[in-house]
Protein backbone atom coordinates (compact mmCIF):
# COMPACT_ATOMS: atom_id res chain seq x y z
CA UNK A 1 132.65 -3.06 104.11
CA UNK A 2 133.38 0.57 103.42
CA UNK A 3 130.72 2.60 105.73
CA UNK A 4 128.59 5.34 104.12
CA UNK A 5 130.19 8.28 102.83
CA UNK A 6 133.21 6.91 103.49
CA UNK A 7 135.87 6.91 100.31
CA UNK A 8 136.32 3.84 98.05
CA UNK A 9 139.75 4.25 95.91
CA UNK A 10 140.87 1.24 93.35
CA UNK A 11 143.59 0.56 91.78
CA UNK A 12 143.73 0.23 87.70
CA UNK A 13 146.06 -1.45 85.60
CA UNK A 14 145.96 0.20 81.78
CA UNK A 15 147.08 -2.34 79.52
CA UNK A 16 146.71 -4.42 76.06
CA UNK A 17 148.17 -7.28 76.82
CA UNK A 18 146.74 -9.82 79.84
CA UNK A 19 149.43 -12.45 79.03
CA UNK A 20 151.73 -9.92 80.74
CA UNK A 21 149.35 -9.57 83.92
CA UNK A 22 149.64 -12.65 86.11
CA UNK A 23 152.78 -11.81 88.08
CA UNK A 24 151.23 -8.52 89.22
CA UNK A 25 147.65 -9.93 89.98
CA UNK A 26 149.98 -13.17 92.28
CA UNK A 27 151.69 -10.08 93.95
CA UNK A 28 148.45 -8.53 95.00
CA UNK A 29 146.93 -11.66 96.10
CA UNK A 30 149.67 -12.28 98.73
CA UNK A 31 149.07 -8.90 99.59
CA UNK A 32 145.14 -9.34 99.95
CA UNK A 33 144.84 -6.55 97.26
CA UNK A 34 144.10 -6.40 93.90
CA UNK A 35 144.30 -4.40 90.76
CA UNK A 36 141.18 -3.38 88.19
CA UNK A 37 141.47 -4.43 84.48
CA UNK A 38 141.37 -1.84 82.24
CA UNK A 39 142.40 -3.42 78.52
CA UNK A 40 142.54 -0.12 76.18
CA UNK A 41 141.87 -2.85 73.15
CA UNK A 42 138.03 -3.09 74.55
CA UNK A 43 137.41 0.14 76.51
CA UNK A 44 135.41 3.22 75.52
CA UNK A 45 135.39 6.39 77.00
CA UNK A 46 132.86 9.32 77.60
CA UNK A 47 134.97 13.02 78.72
CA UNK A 48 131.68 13.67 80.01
CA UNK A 49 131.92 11.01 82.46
CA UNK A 50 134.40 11.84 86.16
CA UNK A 51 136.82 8.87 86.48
CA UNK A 52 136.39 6.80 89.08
CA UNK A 53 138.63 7.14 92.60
CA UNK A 54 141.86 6.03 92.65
CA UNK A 55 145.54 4.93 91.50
CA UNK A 56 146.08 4.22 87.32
CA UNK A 57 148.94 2.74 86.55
CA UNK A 58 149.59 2.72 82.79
CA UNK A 59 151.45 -0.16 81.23
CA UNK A 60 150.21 1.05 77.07
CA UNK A 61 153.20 -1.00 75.25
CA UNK A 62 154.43 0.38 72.07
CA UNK A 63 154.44 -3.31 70.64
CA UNK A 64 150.67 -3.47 71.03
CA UNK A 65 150.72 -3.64 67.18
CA UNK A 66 152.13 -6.93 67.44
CA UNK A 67 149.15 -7.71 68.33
CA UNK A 68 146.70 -6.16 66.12
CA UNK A 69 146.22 -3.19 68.32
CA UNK A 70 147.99 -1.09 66.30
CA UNK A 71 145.81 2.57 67.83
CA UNK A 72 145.00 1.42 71.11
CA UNK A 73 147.90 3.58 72.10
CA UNK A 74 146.34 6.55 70.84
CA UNK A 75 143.06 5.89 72.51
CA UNK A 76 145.30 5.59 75.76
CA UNK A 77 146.77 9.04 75.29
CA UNK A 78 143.07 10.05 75.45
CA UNK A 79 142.02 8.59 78.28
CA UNK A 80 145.37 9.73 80.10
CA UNK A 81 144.47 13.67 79.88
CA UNK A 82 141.35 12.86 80.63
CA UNK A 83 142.50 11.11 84.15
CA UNK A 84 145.04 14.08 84.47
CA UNK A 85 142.60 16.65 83.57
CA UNK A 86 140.34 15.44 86.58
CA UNK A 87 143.34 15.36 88.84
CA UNK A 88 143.73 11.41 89.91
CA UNK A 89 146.98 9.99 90.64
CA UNK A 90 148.38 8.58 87.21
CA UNK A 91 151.78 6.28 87.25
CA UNK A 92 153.52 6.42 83.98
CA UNK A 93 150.80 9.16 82.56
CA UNK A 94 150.68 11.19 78.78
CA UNK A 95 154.53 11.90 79.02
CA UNK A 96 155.57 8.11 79.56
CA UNK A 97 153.40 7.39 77.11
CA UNK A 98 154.87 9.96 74.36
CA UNK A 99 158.28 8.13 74.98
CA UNK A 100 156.81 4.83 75.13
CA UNK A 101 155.62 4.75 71.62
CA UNK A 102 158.63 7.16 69.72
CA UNK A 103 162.06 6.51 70.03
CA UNK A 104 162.93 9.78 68.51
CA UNK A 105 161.51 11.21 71.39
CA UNK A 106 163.37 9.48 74.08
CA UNK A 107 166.55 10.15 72.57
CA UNK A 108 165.83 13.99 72.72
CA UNK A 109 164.66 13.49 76.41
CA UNK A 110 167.63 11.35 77.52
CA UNK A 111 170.15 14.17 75.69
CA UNK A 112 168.41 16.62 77.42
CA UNK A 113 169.12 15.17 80.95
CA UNK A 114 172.99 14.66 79.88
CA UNK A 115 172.36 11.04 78.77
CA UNK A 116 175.01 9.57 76.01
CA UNK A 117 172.91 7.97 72.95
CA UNK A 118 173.97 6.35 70.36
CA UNK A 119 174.33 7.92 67.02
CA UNK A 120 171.21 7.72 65.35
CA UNK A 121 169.69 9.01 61.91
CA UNK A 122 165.74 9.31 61.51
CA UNK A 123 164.13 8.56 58.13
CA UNK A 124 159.88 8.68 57.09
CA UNK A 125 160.07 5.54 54.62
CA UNK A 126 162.52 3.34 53.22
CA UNK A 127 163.65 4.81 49.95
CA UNK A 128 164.89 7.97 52.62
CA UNK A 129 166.62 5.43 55.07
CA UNK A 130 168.42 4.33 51.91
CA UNK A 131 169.71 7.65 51.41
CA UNK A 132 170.58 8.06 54.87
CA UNK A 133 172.36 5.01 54.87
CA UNK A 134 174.82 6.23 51.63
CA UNK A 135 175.90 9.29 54.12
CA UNK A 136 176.30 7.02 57.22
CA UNK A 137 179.45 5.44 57.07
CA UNK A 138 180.84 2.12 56.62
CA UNK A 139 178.94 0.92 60.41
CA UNK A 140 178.14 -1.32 61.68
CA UNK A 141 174.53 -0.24 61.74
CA UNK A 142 171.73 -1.00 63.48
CA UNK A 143 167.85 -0.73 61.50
CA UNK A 144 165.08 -0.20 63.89
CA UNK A 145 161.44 1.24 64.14
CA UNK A 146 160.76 4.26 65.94
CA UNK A 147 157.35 2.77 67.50
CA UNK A 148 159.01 -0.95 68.24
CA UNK A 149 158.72 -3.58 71.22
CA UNK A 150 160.41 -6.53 72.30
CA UNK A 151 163.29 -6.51 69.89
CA UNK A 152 160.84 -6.34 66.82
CA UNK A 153 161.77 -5.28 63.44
CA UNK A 154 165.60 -4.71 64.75
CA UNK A 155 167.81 -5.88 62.47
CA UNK A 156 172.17 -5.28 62.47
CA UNK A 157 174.38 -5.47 59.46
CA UNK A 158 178.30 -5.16 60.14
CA UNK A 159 177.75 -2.60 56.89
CA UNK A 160 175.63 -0.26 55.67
CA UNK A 161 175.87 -1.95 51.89
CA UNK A 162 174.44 -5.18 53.34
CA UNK A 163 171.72 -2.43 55.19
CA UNK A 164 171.13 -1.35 51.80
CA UNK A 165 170.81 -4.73 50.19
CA UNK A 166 168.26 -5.63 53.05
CA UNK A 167 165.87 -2.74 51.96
CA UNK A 168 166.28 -3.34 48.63
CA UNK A 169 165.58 -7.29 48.71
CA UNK A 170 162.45 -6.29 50.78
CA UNK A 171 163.92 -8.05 53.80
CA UNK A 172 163.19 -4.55 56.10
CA UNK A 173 159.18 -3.50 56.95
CA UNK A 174 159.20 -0.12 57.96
CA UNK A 175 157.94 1.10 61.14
CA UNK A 176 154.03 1.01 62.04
CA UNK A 177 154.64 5.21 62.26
CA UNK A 178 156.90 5.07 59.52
CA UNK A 179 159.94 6.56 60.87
CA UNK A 180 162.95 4.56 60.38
CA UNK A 181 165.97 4.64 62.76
CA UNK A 182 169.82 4.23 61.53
CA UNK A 183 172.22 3.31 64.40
CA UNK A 184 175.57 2.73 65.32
CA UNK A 185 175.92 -0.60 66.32
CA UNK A 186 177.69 -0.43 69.91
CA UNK A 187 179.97 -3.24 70.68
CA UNK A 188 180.24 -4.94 74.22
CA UNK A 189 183.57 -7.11 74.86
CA UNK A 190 181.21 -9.49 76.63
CA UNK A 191 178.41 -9.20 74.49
CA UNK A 192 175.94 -8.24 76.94
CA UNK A 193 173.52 -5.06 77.28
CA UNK A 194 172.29 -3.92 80.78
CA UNK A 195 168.60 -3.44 81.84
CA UNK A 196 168.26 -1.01 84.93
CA UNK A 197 164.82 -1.48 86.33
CA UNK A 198 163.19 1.43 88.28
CA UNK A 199 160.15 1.13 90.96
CA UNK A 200 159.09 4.41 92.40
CA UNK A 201 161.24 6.53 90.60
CA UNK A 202 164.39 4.45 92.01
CA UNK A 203 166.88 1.95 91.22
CA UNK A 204 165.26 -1.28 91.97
CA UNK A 205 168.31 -3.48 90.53
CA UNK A 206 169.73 -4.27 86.87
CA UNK A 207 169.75 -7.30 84.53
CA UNK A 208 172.65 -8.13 82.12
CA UNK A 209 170.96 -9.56 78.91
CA UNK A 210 173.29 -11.90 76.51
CA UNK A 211 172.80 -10.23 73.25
CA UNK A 212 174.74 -12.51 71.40
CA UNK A 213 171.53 -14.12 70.05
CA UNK A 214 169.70 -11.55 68.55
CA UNK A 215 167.33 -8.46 69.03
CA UNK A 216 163.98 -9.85 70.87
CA UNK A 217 165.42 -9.03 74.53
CA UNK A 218 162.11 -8.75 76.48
CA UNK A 219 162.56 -10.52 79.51
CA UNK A 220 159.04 -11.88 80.03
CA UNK A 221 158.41 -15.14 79.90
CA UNK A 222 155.50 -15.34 77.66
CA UNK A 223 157.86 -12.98 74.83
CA UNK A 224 159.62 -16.56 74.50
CA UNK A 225 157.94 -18.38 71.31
CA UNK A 226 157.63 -22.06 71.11
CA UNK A 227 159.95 -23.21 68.39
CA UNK A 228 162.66 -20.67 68.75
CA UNK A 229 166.42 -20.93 70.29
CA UNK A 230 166.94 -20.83 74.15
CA UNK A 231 165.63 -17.53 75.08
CA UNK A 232 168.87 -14.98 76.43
CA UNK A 233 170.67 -15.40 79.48
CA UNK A 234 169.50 -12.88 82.36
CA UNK A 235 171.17 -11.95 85.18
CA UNK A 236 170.28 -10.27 87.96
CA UNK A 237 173.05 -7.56 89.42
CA UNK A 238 172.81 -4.92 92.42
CA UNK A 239 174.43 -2.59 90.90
CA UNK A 240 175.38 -0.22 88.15
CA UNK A 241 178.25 2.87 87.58
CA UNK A 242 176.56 5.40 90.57
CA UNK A 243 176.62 8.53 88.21
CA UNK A 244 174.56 6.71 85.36
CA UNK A 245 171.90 5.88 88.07
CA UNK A 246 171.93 9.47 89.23
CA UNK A 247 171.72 10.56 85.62
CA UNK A 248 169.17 8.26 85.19
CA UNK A 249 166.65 8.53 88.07
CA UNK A 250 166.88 12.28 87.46
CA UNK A 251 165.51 11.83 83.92
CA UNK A 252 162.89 9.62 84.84
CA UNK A 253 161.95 12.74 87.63
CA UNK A 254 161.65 15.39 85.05
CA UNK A 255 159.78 13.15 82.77
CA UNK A 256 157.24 11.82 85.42
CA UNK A 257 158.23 8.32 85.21
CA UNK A 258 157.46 6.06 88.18
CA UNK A 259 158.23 2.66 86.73
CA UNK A 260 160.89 1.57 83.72
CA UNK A 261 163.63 -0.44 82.61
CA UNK A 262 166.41 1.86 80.69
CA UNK A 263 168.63 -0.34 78.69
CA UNK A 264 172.37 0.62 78.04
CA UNK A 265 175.26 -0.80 76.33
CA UNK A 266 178.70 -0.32 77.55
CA UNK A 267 181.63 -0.19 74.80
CA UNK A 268 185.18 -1.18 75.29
CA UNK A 269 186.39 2.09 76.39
CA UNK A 270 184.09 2.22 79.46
CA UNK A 271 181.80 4.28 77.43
CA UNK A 272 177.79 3.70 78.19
CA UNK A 273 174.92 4.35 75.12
CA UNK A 274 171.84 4.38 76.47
CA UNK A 275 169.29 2.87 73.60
CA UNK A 276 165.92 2.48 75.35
CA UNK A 277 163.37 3.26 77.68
CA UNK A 278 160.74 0.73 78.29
CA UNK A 279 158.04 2.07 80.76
CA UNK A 280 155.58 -0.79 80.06
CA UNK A 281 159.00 -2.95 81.43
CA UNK A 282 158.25 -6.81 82.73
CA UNK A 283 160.66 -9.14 84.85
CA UNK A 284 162.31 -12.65 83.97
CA UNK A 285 160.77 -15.21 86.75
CA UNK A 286 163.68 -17.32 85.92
CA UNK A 287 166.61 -14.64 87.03
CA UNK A 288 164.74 -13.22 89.69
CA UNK A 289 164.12 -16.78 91.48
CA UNK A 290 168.27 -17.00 91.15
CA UNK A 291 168.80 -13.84 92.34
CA UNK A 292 165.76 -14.20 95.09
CA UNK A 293 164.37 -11.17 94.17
CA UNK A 294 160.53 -10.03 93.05
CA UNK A 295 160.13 -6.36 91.25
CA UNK A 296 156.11 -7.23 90.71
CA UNK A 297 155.93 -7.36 94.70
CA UNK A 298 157.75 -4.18 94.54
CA UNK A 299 155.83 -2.62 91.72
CA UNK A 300 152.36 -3.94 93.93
CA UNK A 301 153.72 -3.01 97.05
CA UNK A 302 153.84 0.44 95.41
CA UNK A 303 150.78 1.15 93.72
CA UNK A 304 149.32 -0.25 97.37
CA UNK A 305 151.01 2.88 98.98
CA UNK A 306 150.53 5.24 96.11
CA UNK A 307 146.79 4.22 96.48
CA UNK A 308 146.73 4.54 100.07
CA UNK A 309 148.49 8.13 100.05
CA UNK A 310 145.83 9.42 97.69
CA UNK A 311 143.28 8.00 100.09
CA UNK A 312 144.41 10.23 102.91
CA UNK A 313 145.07 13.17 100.79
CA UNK A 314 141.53 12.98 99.69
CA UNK A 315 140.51 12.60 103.59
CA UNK A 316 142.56 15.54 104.62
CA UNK A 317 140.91 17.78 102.13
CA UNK A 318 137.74 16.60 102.97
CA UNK A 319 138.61 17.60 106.87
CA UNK A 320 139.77 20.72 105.82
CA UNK A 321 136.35 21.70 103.76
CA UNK A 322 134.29 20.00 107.11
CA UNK A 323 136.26 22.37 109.10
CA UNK A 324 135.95 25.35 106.58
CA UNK A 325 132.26 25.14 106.38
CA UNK A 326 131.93 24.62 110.10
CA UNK A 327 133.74 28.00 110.66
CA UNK A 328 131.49 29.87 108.15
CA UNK A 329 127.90 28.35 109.97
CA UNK A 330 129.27 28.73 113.87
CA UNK A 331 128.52 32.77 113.12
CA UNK A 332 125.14 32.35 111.88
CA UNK A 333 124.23 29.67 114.18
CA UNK A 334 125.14 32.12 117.12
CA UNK A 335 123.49 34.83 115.69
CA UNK A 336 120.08 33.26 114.85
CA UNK A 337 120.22 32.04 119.26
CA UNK A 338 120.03 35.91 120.27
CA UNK A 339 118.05 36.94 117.18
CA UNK A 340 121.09 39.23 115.41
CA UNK A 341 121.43 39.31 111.86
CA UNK A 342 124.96 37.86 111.15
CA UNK A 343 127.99 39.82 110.07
């Protein structure tokens, strides 16, 4: 039991989703730890109100409208500057958030830190994407929502007439913001795209994804729907090309990003595209057990320490002010004993 007066600091998790929550809430069990719920699809919030002590770690998915939640990101943008604006210790806070939910967004942030994208057109509504699409080129070409998730609403034609024919046939819903995206389609000789997942700000390790079958690469367990094919093939690898993980830990510095997966494709030539940033990113139980790894121990492990290093921030400071005000009363105290005003 805390004593009195004595500092009480939590953890929060700042979600949508619970069905993604159980490999985080295992990890802090085995660490005799856990996590608060905050679900942004229930909360309310008062800017009156001082947040509680403590450690948020945001995980606002820009697929919430998947399911039904279509604003809860926006009421997490709100209750983000109002944790910043009272100074508490926010992982993945309002920036992660602004690339979470806009691909546009991320592509200007990733250019800006020298990362290679894809070429990509931006449309608001389908009748302008089909415009776009006569200017394009022959492709292939990639359709995809700027606010997507999990692979949804991604589609690929190997031309942009069959692109065309897909908006026209009603075969294409436009995105939940409704900015379109036109891409080149990047080819990998061994059909595989790379996931690089980041704890702390660091290379944690990468995944190779088989993209062969399709779009819908989130590597979650519960993102697998009864019914459908074999989910991909993931792999767990050690590794990736040392300058992309430079390039890529220094964007995720600048844009105060503690915890992502950054998903690149490499092309024939030896060429990488970077495509997507995911910082709401989960972990495949399958590959990891293979691999004998565990990035939601990781991810735990470091909110723990996060949490803890805000707790004795908070008790320096308060030593410092003890000290302070002790410093300003030893004058008076002295000068009341020999009956002297004070300086």
């Amino acid at each position: 039991m805390k004593g009195q007066g004595e500092m009480v600091a939590e953890i929060f998790m700042i979600h949508e989703n619970p069905e993604w929550l159980p490999p985080f809430a295992a990890a802090f069990a085995d660490r005799n730890a856990r996590f608060i719920d905050w679900n942004m699809a229930y909360k309310h919030l008062d800017l009156w109100q001082i947040p509680p002590e403590g450690v948020f770690y945001n995980r606002m998915s820009a697929s919430s409208f998947t399911r039904d939640h279509d604003r809860v990101p926006e009421l997490t943008s709100v209750t983000l500057a109002w944790l910043e604006r009272h100074g508490r210790r926010v992982i993945n806070g309002s920036r992660a958030l602004q690339l979470e939910v806009n691909k546009g967004a991320q592509y200007a942030a990733l250019e800006s830190s020298g990362i290679t994208v894809p070429r990509t057109l931006f449309g608001l509504g389908l009748p302008a994407i089909i415009r776009l699409l006569d200017r394009f080129g022959d492709g292939p070409v990639i359709l995809k929502p700027n606010r997507g998730g999990k692979g949804s609403g991604v589609f690929g034609f190997e031309t942009t007439a069959a692109a065309v024919a897909a908006i026209k046939a009603g075969d294409i819903e436009p995105s939940i913001d409704g900015v379109t995206l036109i891409q080149s389609y990047i080819q990998s000789p061994r059909g595989i795209v790379t996931r690089a997942e980041f704890i702390g700000g660091k290379f944690h390790y990468a995944v190779e994804i088989d993209a062969t079958k399709g779009f819908e690469l989130c590597p979650s367990e519960v993102c697998q729907m009864p019914g459908k094919e074999a989910p991909p093939q993931f792999t767990i690898i050690d590794s990736i090309d040392t300058e992309l993980q430079s390039g890529f830990e220094a964007f995720l510095e600048t844009n105060d990003i503690d915890i992502a997966g950054i998903e690149f494709v490499t092309d024939a030539s030896g060429n990488n595209y970077t495509y997507d940033v995911n910082t709401n990113t989960n972990y495949n139980p399958d590959a990891e057990k293979i691999a004998g790894r565990n990035a939601p121990a990781a991810v735990a492990q470091f909110l723990i320490t996060e949490r803890d290093r805000h707790l004795s921030r908070a008790g320096t400071k308060a030593s410092a002010r003890q000290r302070l005000v002790t410093s300003i009363s030893a004058p008076a105290l002295k000068a009341a004993e020999i009956g002297t005003p004070p300086l």
